[in-house]
N, C-alpha and C. Protein backbone atom coordinates (compact mmCIF):
# COMPACT_ATOMS: atom_id res chain seq x y z
N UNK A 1 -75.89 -5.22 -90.10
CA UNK A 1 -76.58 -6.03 -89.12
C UNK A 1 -75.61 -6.65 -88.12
N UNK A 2 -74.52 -7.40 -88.92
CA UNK A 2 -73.43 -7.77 -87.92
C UNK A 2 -72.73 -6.90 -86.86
N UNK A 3 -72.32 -5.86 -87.06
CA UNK A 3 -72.35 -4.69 -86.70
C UNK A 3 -72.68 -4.14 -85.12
N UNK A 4 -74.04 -4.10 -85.72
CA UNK A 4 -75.19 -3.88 -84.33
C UNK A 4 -75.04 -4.68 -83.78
N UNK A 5 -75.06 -6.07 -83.73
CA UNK A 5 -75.30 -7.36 -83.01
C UNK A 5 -73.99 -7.05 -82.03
N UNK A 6 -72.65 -7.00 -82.76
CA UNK A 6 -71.60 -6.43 -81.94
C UNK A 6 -71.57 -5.45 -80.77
N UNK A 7 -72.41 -4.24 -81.42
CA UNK A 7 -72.68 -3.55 -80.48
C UNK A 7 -73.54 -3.80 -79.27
N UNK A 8 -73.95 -4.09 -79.61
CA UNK A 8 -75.49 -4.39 -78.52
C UNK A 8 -74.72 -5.97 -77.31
N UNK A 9 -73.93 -6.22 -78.33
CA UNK A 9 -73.28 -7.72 -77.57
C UNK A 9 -72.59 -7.02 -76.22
N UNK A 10 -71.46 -5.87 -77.06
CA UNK A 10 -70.27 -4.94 -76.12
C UNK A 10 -71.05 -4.14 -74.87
N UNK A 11 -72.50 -3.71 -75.60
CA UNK A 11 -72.99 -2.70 -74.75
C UNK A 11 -73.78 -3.83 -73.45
N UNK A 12 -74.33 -4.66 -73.71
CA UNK A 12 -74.40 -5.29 -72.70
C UNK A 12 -73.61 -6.17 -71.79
N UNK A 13 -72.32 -6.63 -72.24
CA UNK A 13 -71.25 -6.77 -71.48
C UNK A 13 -70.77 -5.92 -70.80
N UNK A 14 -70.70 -4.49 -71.00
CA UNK A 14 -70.11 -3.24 -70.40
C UNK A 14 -71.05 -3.22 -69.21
N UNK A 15 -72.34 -3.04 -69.05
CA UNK A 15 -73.39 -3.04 -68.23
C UNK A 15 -73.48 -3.63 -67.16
N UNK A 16 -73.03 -5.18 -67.88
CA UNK A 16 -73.02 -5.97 -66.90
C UNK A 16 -71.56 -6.35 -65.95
N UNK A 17 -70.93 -5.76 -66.18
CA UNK A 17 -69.75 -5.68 -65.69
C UNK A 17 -69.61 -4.64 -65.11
N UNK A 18 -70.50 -3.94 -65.12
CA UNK A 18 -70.34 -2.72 -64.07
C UNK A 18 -71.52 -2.95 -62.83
N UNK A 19 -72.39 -3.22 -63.13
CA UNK A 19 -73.17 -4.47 -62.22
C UNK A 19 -72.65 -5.25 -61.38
N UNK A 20 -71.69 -5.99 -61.80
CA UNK A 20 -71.07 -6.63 -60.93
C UNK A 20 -69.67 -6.03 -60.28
N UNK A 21 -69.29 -5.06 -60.76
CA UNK A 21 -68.29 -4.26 -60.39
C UNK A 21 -68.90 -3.84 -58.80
N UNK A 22 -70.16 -2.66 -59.04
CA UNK A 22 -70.78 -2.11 -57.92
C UNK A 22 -71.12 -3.36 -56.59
N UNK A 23 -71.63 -4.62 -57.28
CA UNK A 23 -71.73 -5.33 -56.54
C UNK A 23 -70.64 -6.31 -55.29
N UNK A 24 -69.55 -6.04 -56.02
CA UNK A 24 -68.36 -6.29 -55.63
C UNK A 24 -68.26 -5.58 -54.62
N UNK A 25 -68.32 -4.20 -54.96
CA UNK A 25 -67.99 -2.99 -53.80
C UNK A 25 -68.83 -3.78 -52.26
N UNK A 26 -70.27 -3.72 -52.31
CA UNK A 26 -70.96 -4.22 -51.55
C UNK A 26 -70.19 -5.13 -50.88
N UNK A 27 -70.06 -6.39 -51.86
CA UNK A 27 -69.21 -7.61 -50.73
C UNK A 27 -67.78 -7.10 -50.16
N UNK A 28 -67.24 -6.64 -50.81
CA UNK A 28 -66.00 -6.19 -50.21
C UNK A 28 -65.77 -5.64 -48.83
N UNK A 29 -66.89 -4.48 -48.60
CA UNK A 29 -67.21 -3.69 -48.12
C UNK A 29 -67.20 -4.45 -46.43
N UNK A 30 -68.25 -5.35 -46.34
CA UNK A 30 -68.04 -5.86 -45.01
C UNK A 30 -66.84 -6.96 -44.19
N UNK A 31 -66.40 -7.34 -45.53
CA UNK A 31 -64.90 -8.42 -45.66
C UNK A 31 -63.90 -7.24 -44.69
N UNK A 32 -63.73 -5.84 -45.75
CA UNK A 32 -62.75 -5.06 -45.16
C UNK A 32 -63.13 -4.68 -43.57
N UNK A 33 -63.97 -4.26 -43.15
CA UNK A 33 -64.67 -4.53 -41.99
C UNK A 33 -64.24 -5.28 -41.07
N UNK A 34 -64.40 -6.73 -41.33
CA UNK A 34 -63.86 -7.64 -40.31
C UNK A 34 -62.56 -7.52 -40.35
N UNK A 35 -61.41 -7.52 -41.12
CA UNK A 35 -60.51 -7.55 -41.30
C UNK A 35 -59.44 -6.00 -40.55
N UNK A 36 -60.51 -4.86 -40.61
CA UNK A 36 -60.15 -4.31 -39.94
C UNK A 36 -60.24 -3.90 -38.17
N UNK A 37 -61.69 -4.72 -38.13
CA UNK A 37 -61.65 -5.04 -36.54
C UNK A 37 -60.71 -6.25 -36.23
N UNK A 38 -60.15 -7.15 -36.32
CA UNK A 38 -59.04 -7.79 -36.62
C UNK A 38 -57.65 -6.73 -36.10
N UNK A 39 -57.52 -6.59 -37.14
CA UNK A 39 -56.46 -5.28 -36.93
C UNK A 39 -56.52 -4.30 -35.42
N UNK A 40 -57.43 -4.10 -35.57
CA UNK A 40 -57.70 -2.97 -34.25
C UNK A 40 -57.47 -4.02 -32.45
N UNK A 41 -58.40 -5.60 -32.96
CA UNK A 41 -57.71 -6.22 -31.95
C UNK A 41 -56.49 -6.61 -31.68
N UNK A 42 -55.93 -6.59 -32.67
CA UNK A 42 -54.44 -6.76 -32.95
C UNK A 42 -53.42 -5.88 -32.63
N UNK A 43 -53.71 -4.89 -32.83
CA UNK A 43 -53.48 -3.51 -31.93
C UNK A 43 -53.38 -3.71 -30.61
N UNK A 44 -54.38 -3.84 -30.35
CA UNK A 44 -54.92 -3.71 -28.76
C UNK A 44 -54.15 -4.16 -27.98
N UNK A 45 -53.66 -5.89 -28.56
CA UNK A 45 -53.08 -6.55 -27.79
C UNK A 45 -51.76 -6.42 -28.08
N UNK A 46 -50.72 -6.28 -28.99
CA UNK A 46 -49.68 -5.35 -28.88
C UNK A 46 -49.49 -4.56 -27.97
N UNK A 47 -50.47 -3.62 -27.91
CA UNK A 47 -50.13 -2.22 -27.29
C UNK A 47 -50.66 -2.95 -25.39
N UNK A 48 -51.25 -3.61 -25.05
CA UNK A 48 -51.51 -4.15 -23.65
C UNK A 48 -50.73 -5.19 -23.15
N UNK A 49 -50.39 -6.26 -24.17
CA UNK A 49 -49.44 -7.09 -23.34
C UNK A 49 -48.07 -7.79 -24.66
N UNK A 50 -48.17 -7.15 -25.43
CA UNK A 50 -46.76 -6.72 -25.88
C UNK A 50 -45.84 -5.87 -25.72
N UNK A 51 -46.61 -4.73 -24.93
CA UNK A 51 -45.53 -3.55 -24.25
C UNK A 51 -44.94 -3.03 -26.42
N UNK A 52 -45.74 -2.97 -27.16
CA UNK A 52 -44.67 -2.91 -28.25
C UNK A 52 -44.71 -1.58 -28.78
N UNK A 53 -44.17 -0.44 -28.82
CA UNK A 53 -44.27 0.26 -29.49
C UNK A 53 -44.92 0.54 -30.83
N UNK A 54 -45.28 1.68 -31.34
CA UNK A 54 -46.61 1.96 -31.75
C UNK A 54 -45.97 1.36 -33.54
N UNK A 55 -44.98 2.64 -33.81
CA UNK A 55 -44.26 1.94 -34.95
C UNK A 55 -44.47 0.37 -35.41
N UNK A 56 -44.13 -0.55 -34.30
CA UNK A 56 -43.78 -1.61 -34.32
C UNK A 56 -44.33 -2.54 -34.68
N UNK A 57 -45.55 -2.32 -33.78
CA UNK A 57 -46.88 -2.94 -33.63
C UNK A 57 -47.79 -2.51 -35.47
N UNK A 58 -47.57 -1.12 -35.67
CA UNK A 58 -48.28 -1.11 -37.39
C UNK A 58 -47.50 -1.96 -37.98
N UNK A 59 -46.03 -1.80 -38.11
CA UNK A 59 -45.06 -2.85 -38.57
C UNK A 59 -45.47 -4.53 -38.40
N UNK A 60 -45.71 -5.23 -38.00
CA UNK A 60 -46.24 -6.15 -37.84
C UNK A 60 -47.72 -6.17 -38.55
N UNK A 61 -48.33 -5.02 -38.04
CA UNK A 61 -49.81 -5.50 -38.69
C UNK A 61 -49.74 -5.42 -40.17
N UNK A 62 -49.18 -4.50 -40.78
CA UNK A 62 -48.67 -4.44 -42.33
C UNK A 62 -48.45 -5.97 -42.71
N UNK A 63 -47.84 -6.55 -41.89
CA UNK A 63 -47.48 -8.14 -42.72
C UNK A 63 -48.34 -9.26 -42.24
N UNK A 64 -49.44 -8.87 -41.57
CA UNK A 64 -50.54 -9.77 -41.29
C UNK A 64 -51.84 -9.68 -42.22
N UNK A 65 -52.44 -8.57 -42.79
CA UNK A 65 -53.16 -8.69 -43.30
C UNK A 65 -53.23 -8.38 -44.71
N UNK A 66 -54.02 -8.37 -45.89
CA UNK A 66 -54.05 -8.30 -47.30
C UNK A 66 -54.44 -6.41 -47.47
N UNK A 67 -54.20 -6.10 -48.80
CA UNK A 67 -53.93 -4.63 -49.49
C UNK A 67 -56.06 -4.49 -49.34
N UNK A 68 -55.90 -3.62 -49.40
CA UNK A 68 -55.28 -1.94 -48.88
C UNK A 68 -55.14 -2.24 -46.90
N UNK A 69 -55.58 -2.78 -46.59
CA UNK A 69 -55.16 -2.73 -44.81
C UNK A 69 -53.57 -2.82 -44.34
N UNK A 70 -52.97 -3.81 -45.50
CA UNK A 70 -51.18 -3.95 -44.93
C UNK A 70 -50.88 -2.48 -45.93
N UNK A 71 -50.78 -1.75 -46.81
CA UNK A 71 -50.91 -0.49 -47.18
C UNK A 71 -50.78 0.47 -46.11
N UNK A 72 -52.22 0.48 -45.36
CA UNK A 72 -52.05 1.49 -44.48
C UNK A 72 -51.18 1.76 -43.31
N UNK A 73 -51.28 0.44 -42.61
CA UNK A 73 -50.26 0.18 -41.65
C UNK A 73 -49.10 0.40 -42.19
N UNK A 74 -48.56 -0.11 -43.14
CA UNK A 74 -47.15 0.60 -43.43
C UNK A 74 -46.81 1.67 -43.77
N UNK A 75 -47.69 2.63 -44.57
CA UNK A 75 -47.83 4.04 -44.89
C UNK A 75 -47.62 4.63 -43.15
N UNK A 76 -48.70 3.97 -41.98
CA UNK A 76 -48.42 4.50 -40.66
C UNK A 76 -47.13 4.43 -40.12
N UNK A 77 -46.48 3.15 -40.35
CA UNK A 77 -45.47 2.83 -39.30
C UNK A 77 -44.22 3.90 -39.95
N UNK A 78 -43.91 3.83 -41.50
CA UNK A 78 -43.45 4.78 -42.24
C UNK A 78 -43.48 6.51 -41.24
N UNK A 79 -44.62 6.45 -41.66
CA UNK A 79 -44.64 8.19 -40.85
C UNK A 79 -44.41 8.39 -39.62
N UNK A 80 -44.36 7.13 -38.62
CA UNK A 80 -44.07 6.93 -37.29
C UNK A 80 -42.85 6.85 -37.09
N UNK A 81 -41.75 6.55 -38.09
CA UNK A 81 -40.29 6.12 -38.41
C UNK A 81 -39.92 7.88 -38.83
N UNK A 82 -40.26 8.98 -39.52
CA UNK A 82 -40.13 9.91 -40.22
C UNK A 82 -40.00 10.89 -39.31
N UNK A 83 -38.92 11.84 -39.35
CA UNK A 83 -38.59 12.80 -38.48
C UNK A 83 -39.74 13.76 -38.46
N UNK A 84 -40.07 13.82 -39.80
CA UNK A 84 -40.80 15.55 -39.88
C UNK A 84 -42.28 15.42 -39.21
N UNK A 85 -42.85 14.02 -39.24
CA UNK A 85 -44.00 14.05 -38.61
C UNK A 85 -44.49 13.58 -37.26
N UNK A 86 -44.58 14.59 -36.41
CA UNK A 86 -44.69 14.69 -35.06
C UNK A 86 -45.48 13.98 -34.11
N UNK A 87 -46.41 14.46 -35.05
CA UNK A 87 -47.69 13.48 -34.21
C UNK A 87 -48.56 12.37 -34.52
N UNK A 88 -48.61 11.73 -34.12
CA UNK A 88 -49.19 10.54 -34.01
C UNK A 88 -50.39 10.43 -34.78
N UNK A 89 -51.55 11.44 -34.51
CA UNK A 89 -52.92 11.53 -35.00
C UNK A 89 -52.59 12.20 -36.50
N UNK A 90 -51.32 12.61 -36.81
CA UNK A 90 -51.49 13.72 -38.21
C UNK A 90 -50.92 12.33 -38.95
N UNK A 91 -49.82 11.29 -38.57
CA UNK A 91 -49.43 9.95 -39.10
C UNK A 91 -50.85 9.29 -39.79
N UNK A 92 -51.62 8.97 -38.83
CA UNK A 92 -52.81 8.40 -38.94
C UNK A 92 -53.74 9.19 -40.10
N UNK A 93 -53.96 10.39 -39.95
CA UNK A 93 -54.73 10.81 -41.03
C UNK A 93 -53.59 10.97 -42.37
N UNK A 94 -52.84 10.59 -42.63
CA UNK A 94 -52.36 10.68 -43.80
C UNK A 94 -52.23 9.98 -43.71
N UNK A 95 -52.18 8.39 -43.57
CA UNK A 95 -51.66 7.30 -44.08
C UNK A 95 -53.73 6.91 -44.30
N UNK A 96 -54.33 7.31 -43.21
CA UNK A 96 -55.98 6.92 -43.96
C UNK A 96 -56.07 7.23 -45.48
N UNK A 97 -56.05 9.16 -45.14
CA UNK A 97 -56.59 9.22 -46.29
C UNK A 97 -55.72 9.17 -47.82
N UNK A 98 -54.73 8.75 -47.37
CA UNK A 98 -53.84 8.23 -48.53
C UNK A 98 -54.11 6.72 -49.08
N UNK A 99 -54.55 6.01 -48.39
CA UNK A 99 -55.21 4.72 -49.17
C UNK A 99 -56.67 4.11 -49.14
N UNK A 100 -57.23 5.43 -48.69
CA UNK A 100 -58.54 5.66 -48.53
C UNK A 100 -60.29 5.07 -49.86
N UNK A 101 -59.13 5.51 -51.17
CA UNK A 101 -59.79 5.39 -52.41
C UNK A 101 -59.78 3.74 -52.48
N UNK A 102 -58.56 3.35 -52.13
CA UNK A 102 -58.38 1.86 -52.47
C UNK A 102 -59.39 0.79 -51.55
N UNK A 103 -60.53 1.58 -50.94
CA UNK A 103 -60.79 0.54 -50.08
C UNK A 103 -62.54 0.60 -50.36
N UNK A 104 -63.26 -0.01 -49.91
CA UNK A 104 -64.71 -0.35 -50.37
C UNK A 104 -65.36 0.61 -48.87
N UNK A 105 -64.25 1.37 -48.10
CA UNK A 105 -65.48 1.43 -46.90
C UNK A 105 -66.09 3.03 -47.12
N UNK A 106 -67.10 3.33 -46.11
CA UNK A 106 -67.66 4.46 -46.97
C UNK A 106 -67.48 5.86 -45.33
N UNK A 107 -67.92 7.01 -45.66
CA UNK A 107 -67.25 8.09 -44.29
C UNK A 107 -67.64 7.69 -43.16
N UNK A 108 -68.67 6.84 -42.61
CA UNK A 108 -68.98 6.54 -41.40
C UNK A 108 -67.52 5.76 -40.87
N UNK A 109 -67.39 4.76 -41.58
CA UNK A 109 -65.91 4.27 -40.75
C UNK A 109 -64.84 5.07 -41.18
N UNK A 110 -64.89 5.93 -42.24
CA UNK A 110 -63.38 7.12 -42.06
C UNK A 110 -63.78 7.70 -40.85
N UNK A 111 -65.21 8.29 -40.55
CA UNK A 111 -64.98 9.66 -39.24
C UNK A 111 -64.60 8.05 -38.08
N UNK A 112 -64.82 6.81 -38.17
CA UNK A 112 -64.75 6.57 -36.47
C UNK A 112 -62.95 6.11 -36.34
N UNK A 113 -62.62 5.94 -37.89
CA UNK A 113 -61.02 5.54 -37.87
C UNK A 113 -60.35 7.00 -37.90
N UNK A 114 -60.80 7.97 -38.24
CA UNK A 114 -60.45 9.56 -37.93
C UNK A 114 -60.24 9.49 -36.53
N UNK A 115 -61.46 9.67 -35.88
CA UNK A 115 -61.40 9.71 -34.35
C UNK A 115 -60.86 8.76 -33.43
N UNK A 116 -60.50 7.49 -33.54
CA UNK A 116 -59.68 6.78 -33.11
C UNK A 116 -58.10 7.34 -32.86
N UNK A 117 -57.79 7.77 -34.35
CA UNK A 117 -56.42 8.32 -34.62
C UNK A 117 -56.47 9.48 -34.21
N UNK A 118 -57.20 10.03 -33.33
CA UNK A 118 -56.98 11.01 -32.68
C UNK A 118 -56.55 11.18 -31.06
N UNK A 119 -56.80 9.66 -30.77
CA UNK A 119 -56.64 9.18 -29.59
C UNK A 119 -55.25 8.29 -29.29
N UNK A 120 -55.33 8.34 -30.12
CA UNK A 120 -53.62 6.96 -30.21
C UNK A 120 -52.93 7.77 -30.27
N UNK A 121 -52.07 6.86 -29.05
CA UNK A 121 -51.19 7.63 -28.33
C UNK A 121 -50.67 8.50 -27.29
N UNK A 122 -52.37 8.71 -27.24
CA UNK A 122 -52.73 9.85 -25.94
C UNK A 122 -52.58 9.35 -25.03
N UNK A 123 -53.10 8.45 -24.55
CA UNK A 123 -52.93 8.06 -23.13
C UNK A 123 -52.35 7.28 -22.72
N UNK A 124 -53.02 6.67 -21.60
CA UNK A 124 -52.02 5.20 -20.77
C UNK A 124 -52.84 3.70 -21.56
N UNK A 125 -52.19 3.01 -21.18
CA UNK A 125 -52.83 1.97 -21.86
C UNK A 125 -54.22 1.49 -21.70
N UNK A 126 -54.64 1.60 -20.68
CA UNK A 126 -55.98 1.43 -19.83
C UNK A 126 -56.94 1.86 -20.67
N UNK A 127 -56.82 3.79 -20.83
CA UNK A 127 -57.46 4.29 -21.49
C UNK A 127 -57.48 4.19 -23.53
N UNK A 128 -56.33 3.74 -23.67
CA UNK A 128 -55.95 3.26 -24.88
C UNK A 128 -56.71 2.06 -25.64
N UNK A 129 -56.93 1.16 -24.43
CA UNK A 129 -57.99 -0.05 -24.65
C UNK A 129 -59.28 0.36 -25.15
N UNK A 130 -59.67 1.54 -23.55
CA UNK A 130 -61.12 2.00 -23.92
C UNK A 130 -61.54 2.42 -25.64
N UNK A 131 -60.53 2.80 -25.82
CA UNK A 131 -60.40 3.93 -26.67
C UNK A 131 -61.07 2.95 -28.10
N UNK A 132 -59.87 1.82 -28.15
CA UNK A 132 -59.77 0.34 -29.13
C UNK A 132 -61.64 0.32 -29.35
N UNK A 133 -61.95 0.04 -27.62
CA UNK A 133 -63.12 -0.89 -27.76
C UNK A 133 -64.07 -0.38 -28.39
N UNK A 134 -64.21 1.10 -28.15
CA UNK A 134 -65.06 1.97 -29.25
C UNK A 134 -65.11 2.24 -29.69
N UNK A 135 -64.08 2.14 -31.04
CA UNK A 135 -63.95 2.33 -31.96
C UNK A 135 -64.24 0.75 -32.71
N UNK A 136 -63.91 -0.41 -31.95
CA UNK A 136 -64.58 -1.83 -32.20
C UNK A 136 -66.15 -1.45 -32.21
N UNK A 137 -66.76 -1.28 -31.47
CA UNK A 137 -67.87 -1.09 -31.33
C UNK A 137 -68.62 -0.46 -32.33
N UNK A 138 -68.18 1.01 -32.90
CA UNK A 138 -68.33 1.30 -33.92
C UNK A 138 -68.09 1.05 -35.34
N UNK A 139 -66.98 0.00 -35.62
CA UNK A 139 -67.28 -0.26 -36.47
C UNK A 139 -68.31 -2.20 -36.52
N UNK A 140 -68.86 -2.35 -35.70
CA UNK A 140 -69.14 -3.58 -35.54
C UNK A 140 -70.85 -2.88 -35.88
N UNK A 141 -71.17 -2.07 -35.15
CA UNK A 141 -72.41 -1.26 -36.24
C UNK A 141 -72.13 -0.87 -37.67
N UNK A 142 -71.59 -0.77 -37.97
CA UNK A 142 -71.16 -0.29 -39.45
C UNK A 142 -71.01 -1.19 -40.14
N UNK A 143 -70.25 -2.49 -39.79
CA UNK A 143 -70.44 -3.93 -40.12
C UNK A 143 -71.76 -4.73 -40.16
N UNK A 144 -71.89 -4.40 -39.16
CA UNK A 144 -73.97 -4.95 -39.23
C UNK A 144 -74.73 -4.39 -40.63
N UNK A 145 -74.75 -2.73 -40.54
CA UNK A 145 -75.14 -1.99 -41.69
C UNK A 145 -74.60 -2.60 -42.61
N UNK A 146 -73.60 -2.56 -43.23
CA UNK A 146 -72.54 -3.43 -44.22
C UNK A 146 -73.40 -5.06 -45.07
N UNK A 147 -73.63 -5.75 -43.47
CA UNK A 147 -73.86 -6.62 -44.39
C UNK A 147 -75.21 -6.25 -44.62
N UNK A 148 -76.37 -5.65 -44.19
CA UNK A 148 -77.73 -5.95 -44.58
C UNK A 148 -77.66 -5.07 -45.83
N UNK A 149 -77.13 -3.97 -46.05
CA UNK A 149 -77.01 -3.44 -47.66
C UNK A 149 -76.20 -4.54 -48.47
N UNK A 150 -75.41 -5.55 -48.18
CA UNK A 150 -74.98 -6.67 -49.00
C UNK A 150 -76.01 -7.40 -49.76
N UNK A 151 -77.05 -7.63 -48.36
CA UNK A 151 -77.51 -8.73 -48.48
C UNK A 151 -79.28 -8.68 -49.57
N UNK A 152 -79.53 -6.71 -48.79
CA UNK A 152 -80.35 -6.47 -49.74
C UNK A 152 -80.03 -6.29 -51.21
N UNK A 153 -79.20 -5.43 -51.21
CA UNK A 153 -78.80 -5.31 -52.73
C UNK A 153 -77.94 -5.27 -53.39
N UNK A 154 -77.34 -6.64 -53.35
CA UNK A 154 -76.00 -7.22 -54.40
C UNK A 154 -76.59 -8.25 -55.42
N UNK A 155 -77.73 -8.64 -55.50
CA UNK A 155 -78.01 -9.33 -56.09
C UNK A 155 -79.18 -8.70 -57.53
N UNK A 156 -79.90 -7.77 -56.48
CA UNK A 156 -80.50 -6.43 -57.45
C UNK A 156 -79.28 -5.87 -58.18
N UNK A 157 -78.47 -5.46 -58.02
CA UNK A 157 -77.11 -4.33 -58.76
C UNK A 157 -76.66 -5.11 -60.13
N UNK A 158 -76.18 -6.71 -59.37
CA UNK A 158 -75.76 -7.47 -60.73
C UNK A 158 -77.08 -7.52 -61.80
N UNK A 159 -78.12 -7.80 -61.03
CA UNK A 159 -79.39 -7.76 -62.12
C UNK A 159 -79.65 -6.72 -62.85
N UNK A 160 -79.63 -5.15 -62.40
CA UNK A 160 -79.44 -4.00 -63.04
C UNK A 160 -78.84 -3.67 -63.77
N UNK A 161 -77.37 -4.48 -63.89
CA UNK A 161 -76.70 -4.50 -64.89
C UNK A 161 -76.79 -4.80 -66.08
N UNK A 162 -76.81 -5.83 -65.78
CA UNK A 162 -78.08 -6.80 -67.45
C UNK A 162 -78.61 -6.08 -67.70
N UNK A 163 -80.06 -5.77 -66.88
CA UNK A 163 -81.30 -5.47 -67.59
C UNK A 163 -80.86 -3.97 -67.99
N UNK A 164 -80.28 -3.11 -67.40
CA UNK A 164 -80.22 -1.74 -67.95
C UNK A 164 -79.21 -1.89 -69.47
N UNK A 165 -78.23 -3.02 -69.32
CA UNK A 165 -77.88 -2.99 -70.73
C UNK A 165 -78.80 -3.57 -72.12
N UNK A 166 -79.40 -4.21 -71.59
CA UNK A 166 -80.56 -4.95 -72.48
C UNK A 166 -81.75 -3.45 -72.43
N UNK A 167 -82.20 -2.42 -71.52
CA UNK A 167 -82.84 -1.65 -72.03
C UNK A 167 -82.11 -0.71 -73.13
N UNK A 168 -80.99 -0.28 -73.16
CA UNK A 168 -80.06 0.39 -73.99
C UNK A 168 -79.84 -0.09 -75.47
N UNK A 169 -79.77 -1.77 -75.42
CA UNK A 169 -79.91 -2.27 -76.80
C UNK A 169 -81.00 -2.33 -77.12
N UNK A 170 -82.13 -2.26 -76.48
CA UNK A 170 -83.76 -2.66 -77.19
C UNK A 170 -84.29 -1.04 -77.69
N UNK A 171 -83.37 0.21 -76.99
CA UNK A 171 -83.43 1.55 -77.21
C UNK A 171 -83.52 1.44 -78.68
N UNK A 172 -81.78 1.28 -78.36
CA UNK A 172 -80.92 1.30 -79.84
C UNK A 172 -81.40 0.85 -81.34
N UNK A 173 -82.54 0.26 -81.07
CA UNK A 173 -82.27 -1.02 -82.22
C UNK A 173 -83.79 -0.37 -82.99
């Protein structure tokens, strides 16, 4: 009897901790968001009235913001420092999808941070801005989306947790 009680104790702790795990993802999800439009303005203004080189400017952003975002920037500025890698946009997609797993966001903001990094670097600054702002733009929809899946269901997920572990022990028993 003691036993079971154990089990059923573990199995609904497991449940519910994965409940709140998923739910985590959710909040995270739009935090990284702001934090990365942040970044991108941060960029912007580097690259418009810091005159700073591209290296430089990830270099800096690496020590402004928290993991996985100072991660990437330094994985960038890294490959921007590195003989063998040429271009700018191939920097960018390997330093994405190299800390890609570590982050809560989902492919809509990989394809618009894909396509961004396809643009950096290309042009003059003017067009470099443009470039910033729509990719701000896009993820500021994606942020909107972000929070209303927060807001609908982070509070359902943690509850699912419970209750699906409590259906598993009432299975069990």
């Amino acid at each position: 009897m003691q036993l079971k009680l154990l089990g059923a104790i573990i199995i609904l702790i497991a449940t519910t901790w994965i409940g709140f795990e998923i739910a985590n993802k959710l909040s995270e999800r739009p935090r990284q968001l702001r934090q990365l439009k942040v970044a991108l303005q941060s960029l912007e203004a580097e690259i418009m009235y810091g005159h700073v080189a591209l290296r430089d400017a990830a270099t800096h952003l690496s020590y402004q913001f928290e993991k996985p975002l100072s991660l990437f920037f330094k994985k960038f500025a890294e490959r921007l420092s590195d003989s063998d890698t040429v271009f700018v946009s191939a920097a960018w997609k390997e330093s994405l999808d190299e800390i890609w797993k570590r982050t809560a966001l989902r492919q809509g903001e990989y394809e618009v941070l894909l396509q961004f990094g396809e643009t950096l670097g290309q042009h003059d600054r003017e067009h470099q801005q443009k470039h910033i702002r729509l990719a701000l733009a896009h993820l500021e929809r994606e942020e909107n989306d972000a929070i209303e899946m927060q807001r609908q269901y982070e509070k359902m997920v943690r509850s699912l947790g419970f209750l699906a572990g409590l259906l598993i022990v009432i299975l069990l028993m």
